[in-house]
C-alpha atoms as a PDB file:
ATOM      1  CA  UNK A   1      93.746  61.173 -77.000  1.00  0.00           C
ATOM      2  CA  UNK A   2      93.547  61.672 -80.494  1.00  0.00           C
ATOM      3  CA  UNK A   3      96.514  62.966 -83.060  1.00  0.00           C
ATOM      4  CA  UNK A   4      94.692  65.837 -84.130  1.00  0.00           C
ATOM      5  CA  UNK A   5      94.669  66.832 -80.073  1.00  0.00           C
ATOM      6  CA  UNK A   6      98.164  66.334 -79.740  1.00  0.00           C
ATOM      7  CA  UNK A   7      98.555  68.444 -82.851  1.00  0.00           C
ATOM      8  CA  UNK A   8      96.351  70.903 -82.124  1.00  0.00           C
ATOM      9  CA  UNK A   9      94.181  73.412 -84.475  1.00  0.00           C
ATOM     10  CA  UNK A  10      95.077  72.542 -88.403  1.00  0.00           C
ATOM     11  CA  UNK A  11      96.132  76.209 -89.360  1.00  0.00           C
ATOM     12  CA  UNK A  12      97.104  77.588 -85.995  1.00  0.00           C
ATOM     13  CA  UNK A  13      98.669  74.765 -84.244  1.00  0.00           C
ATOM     14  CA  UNK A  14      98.322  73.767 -80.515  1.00  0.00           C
ATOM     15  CA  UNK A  15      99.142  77.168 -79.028  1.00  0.00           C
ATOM     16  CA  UNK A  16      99.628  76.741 -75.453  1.00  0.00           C
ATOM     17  CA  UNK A  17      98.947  74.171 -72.951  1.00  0.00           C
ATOM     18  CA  UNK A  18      96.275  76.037 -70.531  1.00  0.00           C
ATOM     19  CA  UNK A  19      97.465  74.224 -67.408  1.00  0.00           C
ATOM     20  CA  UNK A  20      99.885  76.439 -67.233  1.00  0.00           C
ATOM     21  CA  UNK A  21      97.332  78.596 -65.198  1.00  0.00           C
ATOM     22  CA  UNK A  22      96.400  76.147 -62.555  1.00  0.00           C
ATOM     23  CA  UNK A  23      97.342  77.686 -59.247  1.00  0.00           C
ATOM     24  CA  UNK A  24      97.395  80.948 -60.605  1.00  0.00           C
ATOM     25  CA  UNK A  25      95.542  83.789 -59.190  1.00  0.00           C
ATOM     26  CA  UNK A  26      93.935  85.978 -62.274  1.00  0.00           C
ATOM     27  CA  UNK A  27      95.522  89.529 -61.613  1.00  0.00           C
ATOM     28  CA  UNK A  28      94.009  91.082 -64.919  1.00  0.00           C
ATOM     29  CA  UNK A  29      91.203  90.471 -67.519  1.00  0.00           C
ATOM     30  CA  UNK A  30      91.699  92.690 -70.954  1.00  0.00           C
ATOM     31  CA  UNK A  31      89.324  92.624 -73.662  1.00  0.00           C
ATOM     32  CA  UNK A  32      89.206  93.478 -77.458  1.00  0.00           C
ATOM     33  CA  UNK A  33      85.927  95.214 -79.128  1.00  0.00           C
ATOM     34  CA  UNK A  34      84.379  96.078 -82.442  1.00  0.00           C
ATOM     35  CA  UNK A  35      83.371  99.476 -82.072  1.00  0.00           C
ATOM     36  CA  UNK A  36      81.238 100.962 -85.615  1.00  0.00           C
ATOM     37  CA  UNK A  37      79.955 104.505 -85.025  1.00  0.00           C
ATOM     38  CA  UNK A  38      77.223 104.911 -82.202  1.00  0.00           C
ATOM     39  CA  UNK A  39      76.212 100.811 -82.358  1.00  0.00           C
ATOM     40  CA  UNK A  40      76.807  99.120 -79.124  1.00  0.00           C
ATOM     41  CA  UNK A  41      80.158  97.304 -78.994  1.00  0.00           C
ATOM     42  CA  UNK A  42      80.372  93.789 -80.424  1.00  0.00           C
ATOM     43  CA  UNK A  43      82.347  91.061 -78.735  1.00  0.00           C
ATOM     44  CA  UNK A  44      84.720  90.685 -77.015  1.00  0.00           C
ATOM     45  CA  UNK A  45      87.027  89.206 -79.578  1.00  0.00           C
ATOM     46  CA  UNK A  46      89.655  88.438 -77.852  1.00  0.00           C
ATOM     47  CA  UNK A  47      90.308  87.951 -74.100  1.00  0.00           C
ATOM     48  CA  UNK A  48      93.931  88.579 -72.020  1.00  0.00           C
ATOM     49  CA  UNK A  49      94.031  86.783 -68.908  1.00  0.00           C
ATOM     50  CA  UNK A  50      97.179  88.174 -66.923  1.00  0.00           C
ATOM     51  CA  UNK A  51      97.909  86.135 -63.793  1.00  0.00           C
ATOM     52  CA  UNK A  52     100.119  86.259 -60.359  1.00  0.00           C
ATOM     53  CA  UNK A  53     102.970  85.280 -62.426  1.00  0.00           C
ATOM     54  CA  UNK A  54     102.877  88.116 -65.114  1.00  0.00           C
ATOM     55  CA  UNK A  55     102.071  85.824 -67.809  1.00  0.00           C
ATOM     56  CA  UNK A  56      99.246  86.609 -70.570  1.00  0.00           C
ATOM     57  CA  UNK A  57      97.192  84.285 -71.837  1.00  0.00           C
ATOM     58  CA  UNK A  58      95.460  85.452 -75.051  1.00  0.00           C
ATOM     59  CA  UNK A  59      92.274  83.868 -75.963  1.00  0.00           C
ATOM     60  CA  UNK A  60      90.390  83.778 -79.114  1.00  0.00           C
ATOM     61  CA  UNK A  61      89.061  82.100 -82.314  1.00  0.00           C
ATOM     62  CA  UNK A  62      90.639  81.367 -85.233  1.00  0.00           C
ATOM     63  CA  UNK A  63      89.431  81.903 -89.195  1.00  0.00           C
ATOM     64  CA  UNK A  64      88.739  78.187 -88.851  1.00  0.00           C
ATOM     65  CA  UNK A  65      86.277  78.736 -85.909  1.00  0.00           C
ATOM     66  CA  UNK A  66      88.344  76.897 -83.737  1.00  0.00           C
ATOM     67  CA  UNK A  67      89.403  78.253 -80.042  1.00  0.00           C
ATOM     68  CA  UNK A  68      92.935  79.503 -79.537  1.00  0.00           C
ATOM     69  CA  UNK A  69      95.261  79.413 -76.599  1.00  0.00           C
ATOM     70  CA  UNK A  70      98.154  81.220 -76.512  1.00  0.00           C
ATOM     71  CA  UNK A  71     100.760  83.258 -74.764  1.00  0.00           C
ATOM     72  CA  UNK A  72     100.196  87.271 -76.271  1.00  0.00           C
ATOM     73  CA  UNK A  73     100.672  90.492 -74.853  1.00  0.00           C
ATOM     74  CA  UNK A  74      97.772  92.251 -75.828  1.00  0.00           C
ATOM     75  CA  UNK A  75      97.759  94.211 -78.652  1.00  0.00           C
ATOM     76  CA  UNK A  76      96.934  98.050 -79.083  1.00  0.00           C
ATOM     77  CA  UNK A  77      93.566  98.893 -80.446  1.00  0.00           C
ATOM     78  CA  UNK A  78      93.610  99.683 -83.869  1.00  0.00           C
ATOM     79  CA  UNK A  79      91.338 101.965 -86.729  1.00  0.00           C
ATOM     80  CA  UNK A  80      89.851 100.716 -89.455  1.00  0.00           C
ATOM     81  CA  UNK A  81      88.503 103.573 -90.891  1.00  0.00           C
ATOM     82  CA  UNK A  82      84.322 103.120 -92.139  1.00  0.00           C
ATOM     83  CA  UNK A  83      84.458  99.727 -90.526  1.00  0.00           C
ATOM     84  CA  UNK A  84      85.016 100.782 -87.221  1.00  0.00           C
ATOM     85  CA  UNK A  85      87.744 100.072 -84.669  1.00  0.00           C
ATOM     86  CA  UNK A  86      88.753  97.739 -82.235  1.00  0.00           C
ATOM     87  CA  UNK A  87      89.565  98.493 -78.668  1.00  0.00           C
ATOM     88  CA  UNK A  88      91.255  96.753 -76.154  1.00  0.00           C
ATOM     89  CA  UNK A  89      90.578  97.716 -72.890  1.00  0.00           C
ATOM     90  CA  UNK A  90      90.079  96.324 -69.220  1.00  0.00           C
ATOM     91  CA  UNK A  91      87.084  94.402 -68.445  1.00  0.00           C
ATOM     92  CA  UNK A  92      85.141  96.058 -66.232  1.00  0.00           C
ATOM     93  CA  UNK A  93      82.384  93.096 -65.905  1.00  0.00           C
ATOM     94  CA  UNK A  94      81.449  92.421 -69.353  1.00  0.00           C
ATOM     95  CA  UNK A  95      82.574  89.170 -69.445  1.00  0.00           C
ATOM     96  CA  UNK A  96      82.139  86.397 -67.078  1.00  0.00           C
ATOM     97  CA  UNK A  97      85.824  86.897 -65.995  1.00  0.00           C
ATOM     98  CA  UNK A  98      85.572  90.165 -64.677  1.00  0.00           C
ATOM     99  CA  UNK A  99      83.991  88.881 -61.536  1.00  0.00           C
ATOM    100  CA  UNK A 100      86.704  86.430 -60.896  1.00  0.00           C
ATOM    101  CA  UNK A 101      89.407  88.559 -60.773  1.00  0.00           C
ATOM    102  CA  UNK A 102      91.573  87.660 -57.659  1.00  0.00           C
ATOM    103  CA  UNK A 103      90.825  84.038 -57.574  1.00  0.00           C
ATOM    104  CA  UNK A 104      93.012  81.130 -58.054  1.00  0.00           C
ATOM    105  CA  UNK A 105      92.393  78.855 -60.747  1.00  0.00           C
ATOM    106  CA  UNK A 106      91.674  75.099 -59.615  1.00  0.00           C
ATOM    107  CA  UNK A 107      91.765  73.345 -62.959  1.00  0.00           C
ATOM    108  CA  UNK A 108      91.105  73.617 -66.849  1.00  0.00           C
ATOM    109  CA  UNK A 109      89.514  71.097 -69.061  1.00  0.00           C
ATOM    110  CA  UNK A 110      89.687  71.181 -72.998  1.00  0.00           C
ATOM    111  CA  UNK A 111      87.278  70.295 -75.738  1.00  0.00           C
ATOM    112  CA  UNK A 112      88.287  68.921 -79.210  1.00  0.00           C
ATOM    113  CA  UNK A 113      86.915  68.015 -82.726  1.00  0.00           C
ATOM    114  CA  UNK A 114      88.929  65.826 -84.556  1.00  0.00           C
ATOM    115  CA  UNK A 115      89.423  67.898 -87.565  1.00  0.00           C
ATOM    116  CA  UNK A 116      88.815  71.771 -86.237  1.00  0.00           C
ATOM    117  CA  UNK A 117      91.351  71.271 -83.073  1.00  0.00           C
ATOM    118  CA  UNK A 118      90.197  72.811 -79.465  1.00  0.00           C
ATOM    119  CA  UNK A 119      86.523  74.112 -79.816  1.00  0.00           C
ATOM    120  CA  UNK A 120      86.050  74.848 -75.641  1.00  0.00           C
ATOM    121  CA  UNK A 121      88.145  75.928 -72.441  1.00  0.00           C
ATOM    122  CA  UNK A 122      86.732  75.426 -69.233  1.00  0.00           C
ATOM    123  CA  UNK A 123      88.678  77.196 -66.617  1.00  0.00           C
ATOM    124  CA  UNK A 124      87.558  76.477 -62.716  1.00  0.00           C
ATOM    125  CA  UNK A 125      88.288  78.988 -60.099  1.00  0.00           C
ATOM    126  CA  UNK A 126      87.827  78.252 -56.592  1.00  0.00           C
ATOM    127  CA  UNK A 127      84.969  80.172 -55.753  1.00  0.00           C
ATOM    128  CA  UNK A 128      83.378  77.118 -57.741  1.00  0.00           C
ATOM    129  CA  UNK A 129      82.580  79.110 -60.690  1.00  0.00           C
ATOM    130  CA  UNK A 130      83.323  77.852 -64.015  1.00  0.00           C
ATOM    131  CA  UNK A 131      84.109  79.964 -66.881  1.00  0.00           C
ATOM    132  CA  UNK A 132      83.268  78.367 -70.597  1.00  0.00           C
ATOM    133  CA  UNK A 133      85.454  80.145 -73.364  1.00  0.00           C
ATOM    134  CA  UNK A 134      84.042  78.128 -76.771  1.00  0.00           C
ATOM    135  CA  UNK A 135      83.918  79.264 -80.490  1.00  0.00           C
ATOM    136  CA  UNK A 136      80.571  79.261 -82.270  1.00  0.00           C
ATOM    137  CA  UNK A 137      80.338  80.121 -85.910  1.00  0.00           C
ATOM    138  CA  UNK A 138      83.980  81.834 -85.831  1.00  0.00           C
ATOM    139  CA  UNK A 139      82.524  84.311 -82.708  1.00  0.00           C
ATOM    140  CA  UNK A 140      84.199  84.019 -79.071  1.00  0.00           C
ATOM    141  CA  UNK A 141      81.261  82.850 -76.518  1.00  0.00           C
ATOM    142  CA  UNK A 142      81.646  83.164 -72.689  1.00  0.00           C
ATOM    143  CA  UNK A 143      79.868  81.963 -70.347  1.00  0.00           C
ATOM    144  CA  UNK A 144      79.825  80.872 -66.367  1.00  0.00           C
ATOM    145  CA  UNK A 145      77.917  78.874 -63.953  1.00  0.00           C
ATOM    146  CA  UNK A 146      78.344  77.641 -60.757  1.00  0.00           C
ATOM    147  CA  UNK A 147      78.428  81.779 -60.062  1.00  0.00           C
ATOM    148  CA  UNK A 148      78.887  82.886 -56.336  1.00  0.00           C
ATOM    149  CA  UNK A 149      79.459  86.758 -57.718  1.00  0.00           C
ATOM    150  CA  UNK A 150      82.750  88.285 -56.727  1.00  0.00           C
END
């Protein structure tokens, strides 16, 4: 393990450790958007994972592009006049954590760069399905495989 690991991102520290959710059953998935006029929504920006114990688990990216972990309540959506607005709403299968709603989580596994902090989350449910929360170019990428739908 590195220093910068145990330090975690340069500008937003390590936020929290994800273990935390291992042997938690995902109650809740929450989800922010960019909303601009008619355009489709971009995103999701940010992702709330609320599990059997009531805790939230915000993630996200940071300005640095790296991937942050943290405890958050999620936020209230918000106007920002000719840009747009951002929602946060429930995810009603737009992400790849929609689907695994009700299952335990078996384990988590973190990726890090030595000088931009945690870049990837892997969390592992039991259905077998992996869900890959990473940070590309400052954007919030999801992805699963291993799917057995839900």
């Amino acid at each position: 393990m590195n220093a910068r690991k145990r330090d975690g991102c340069p500008l937003h520290g390590p936020g929290v450790r994800p273990e935390h959710l291992v042997g938690r059953r995902l109650e809740r998935v929450l989800a922010s958007w960019h909303r601009h006029g008619s355009d489709a929504p971009y995103g999701p920006l940010d992702i709330w994972l609320v599990d059997s114990e009531g805790d939230s688990t915000l993630v996200t990216t940071g300005s640095d592009w790296c991937l942050i972990v943290e405890s958050s309540t999620p936020f209230e959506g918000y106007d920002m006049r000719e840009c747009g607005r951002v929602e946060v709403v429930p995810d009603r299968n737009e992400t790849p954590f929609a689907a695994r709603v009700g299952e335990t989580v078996l384990a988590v596994r973190e990726e890090w760069e030595q000088d931009d902090g945690r870049t990837a989350l892997e969390i592992v449910f039991d259905s077998g399905t992996v869900v890959r929360c990473g940070s590309r170019a400052g954007d919030l990428v999801l992805s699963a495989r291993g799917d057995h739908g839900g």
